[in-house]
Protein backbone atom coordinates (compact mmCIF):
# COMPACT_ATOMS: atom_id res chain seq x y z
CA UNK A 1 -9.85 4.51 -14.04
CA UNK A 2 -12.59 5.30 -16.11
CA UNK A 3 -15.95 6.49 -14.16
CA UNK A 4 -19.23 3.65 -14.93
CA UNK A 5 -22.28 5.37 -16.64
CA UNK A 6 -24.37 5.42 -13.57
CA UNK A 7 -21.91 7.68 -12.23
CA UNK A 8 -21.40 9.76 -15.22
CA UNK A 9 -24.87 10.64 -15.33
CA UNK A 10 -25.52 11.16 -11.72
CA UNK A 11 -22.62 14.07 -11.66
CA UNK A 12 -24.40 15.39 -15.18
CA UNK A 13 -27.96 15.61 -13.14
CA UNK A 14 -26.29 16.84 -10.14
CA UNK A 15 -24.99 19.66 -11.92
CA UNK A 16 -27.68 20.60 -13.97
CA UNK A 17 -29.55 20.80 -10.71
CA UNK A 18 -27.08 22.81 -9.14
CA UNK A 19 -27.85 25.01 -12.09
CA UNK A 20 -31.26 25.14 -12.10
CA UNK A 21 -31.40 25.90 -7.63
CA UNK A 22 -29.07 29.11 -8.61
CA UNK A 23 -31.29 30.09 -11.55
CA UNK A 24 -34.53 29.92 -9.34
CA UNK A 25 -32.70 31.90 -6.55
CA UNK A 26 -30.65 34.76 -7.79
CA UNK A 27 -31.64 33.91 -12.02
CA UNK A 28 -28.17 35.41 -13.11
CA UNK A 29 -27.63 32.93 -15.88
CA UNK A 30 -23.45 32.88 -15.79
CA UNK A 31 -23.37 32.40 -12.39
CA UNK A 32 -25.61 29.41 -11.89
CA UNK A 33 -23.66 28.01 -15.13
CA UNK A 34 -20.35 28.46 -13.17
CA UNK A 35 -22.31 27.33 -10.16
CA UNK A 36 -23.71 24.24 -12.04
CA UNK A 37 -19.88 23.52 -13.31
CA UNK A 38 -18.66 23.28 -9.86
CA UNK A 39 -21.14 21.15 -8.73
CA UNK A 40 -20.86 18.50 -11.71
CA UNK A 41 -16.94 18.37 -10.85
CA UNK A 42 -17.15 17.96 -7.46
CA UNK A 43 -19.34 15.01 -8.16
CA UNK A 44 -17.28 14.35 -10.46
CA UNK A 45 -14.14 13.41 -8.41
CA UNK A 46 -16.40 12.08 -5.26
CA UNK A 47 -17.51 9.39 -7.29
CA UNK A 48 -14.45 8.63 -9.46
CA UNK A 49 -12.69 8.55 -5.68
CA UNK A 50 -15.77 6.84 -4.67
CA UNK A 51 -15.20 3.99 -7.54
CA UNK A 52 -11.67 3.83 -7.18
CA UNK A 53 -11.46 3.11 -3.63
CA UNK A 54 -13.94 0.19 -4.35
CA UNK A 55 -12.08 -1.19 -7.35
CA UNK A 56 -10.57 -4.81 -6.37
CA UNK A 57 -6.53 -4.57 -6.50
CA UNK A 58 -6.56 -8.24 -5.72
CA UNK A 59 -8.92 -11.23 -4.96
CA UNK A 60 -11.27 -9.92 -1.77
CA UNK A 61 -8.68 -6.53 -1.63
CA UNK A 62 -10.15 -2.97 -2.48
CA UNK A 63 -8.12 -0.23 -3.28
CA UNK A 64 -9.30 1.37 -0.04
CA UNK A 65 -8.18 -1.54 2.24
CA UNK A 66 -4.56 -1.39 0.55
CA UNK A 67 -4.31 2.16 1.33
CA UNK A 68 -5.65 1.51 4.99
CA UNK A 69 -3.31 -1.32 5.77
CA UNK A 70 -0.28 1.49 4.21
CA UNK A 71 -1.87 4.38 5.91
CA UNK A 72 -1.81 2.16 9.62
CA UNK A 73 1.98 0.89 9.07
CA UNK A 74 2.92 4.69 8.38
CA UNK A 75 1.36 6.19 11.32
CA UNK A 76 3.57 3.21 13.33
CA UNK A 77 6.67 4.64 11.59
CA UNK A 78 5.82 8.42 12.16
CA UNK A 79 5.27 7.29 15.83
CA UNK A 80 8.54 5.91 16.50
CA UNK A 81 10.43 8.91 14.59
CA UNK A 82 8.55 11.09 16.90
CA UNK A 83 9.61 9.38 19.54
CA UNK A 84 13.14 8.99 19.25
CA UNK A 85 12.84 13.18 18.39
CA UNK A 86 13.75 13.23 22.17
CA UNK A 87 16.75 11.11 22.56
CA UNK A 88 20.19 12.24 22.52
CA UNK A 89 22.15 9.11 21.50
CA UNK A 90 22.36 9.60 17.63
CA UNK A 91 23.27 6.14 17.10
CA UNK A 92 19.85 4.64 18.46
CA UNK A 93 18.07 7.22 16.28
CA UNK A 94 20.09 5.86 13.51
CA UNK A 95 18.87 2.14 13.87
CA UNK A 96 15.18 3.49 14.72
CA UNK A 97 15.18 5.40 11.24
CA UNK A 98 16.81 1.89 9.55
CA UNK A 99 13.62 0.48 11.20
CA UNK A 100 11.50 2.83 9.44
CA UNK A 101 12.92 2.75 6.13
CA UNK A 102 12.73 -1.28 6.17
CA UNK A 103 9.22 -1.37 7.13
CA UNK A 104 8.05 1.56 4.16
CA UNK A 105 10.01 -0.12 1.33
CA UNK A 106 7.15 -2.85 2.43
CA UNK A 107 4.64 -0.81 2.07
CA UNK A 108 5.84 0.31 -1.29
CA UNK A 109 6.27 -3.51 -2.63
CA UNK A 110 3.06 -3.96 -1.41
CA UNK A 111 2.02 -1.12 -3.62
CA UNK A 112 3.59 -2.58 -6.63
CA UNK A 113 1.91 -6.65 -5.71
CA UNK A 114 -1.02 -5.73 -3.50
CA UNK A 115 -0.72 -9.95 -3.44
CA UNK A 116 1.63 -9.80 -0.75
CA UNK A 117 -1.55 -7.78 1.83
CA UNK A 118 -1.25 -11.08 3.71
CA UNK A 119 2.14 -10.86 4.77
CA UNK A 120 2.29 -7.45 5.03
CA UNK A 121 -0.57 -7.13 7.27
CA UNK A 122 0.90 -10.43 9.56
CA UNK A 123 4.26 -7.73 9.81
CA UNK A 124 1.97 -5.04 11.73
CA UNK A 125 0.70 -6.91 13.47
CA UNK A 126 2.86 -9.25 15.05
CA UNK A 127 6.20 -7.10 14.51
CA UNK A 128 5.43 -3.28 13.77
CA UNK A 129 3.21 -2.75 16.29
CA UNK A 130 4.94 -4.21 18.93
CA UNK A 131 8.20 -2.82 18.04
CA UNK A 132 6.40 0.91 18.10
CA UNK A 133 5.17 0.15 22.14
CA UNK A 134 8.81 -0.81 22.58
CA UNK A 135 10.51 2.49 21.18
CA UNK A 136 7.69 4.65 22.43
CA UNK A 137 8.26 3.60 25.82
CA UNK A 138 12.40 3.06 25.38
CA UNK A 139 12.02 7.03 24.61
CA UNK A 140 10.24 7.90 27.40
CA UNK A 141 12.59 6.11 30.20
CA UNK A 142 15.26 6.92 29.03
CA UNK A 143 14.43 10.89 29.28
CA UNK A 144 12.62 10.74 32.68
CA UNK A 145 14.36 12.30 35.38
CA UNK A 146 14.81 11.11 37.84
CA UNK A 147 15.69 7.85 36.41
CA UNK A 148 13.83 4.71 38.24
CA UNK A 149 15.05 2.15 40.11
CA UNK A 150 16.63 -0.40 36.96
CA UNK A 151 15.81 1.64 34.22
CA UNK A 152 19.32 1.67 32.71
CA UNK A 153 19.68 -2.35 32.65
CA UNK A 154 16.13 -2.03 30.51
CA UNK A 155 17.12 0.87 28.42
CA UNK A 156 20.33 -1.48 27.59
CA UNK A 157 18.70 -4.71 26.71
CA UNK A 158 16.05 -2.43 24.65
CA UNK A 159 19.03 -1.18 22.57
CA UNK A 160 20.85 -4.97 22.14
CA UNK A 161 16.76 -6.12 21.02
CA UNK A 162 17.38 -3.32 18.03
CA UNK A 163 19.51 -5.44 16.12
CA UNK A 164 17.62 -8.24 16.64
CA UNK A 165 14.33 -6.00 15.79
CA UNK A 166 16.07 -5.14 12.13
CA UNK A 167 17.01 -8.87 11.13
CA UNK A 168 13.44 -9.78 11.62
CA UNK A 169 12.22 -6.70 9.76
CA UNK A 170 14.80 -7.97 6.73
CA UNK A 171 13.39 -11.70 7.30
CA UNK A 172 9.31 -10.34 6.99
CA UNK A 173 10.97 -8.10 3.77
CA UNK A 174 12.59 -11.30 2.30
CA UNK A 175 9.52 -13.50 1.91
CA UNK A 176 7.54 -10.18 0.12
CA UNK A 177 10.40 -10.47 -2.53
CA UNK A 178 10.40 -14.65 -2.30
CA UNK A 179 7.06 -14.42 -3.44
CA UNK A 180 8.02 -12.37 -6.14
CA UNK A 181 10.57 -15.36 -7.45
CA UNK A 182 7.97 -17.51 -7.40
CA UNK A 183 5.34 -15.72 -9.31
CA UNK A 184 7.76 -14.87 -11.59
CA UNK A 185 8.67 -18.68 -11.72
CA UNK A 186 5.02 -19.49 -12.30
CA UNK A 187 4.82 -17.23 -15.16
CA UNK A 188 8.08 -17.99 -16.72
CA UNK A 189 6.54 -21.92 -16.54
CA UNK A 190 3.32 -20.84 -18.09
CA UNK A 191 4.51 -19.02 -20.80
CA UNK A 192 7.04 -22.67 -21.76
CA UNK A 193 4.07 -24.74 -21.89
CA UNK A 194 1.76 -22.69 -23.90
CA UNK A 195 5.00 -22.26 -26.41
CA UNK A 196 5.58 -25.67 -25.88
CA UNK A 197 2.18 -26.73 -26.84
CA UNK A 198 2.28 -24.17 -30.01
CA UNK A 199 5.32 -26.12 -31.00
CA UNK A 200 3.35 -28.98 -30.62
CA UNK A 201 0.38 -27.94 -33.35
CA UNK A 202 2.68 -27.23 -35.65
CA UNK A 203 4.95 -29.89 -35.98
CA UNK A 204 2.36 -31.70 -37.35
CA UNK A 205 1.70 -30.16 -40.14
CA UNK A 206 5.44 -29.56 -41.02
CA UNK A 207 5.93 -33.40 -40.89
CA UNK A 208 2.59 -33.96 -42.98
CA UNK A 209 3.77 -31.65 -45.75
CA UNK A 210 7.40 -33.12 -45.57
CA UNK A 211 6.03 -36.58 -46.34
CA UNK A 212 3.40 -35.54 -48.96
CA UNK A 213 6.33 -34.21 -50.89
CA UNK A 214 8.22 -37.32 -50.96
């Protein structure tokens, strides 16, 4: 992404003023040009970050609120690996990680078609985040000692819910790549009627010319 003039000149003035501060202060000419160098690339890259960030990556969607929304569902995922860090049955730490992986290769579609924030955001919400209390607090039951009164019944319909907890993570994934098919529909359909309608013009013509020459 290319940096807007405004910003281009600000970094220029910045470090030409950077330059001309260590001039009037220690008036070693290299120096305050290596100092003024600095200071225009800093700005620099604090404003191309700046503009980037603030670039739409969809209708009403900055590239700062994608990277939010990705940053929050990560910390969720990191949470839960931590969690399970403690547990001893490798087989729940297997479906945990499963639950992980499922809910990044979101956040990487959504990456690819930022179009899909909606749903993506709607899967924290109402499914990440709720799964995370659930496997925060599965791990720390099950390694309290002593155990409380009924904890094992819980810690056993927490692990049948896992299953459950992956089909709807697949089902949330599904209509990310549904949407896909029908974009790709819609384009597919756009691109036969403007060929269609080329087609069209041309005819025409061809049919004009065919009948002149009889």
């Amino acid at each position: 992404m290319k940096m807007s003039t405004k910003s281009r000149v600000f970094s220029i003035i910045s470090g030409v003023a950077v330059f001309v501060l260590l001039m009037f202060v220690i008036s070693i000419i290299e120096v305050a040009l290596i100092g003024g160098v600095i200071g225009w690339l800093v700005v620099t890259l604090l404003m191309n970050k700046k503009e980037k960030d603030g670039s739409l990556v969809a209708e009403g969607l900055t590239r700062a609120d994608l990277e939010n929304t990705i940053k929050s569902g990560r910390k969720l995922t990191a949470g839960m690996r931590e969690a399970v860090k403690k547990l001893s049955q490798a087989e729940i730490c297997h479906e945990v990680e499963d639950l992980c992986r499922i809910a990044e290769s979101m956040f990487e579609l959504l990456r690819k078609d930022p179009n899909d924030i909606r749903v993506v955001k709607q899967f924290i919400t109402y499914y990440l985040e709720p799964t995370h209390k659930i496997i925060v607090k599965y791990a720390e039951l099950a390694t309290t000692r002593p155990m409380p009164a009924g904890a094992v019944e819980t810690l056993e319909r927490t692990e049948k819910s896992l299953k459950n907890m992956r089909l709807t993570f697949l089902q949330q994934k599904e209509k990310m790549l549904a949407n896909d098919v029908i974009d790709l529909d819609t384009e597919i359909k756009v691109f036969e009627t403007l060929a269609g309608n080329m087609k069209t013009k041309k005819n025409p013509k061809n049919e004009s010319s065919t009948g002149a020459g009889r």
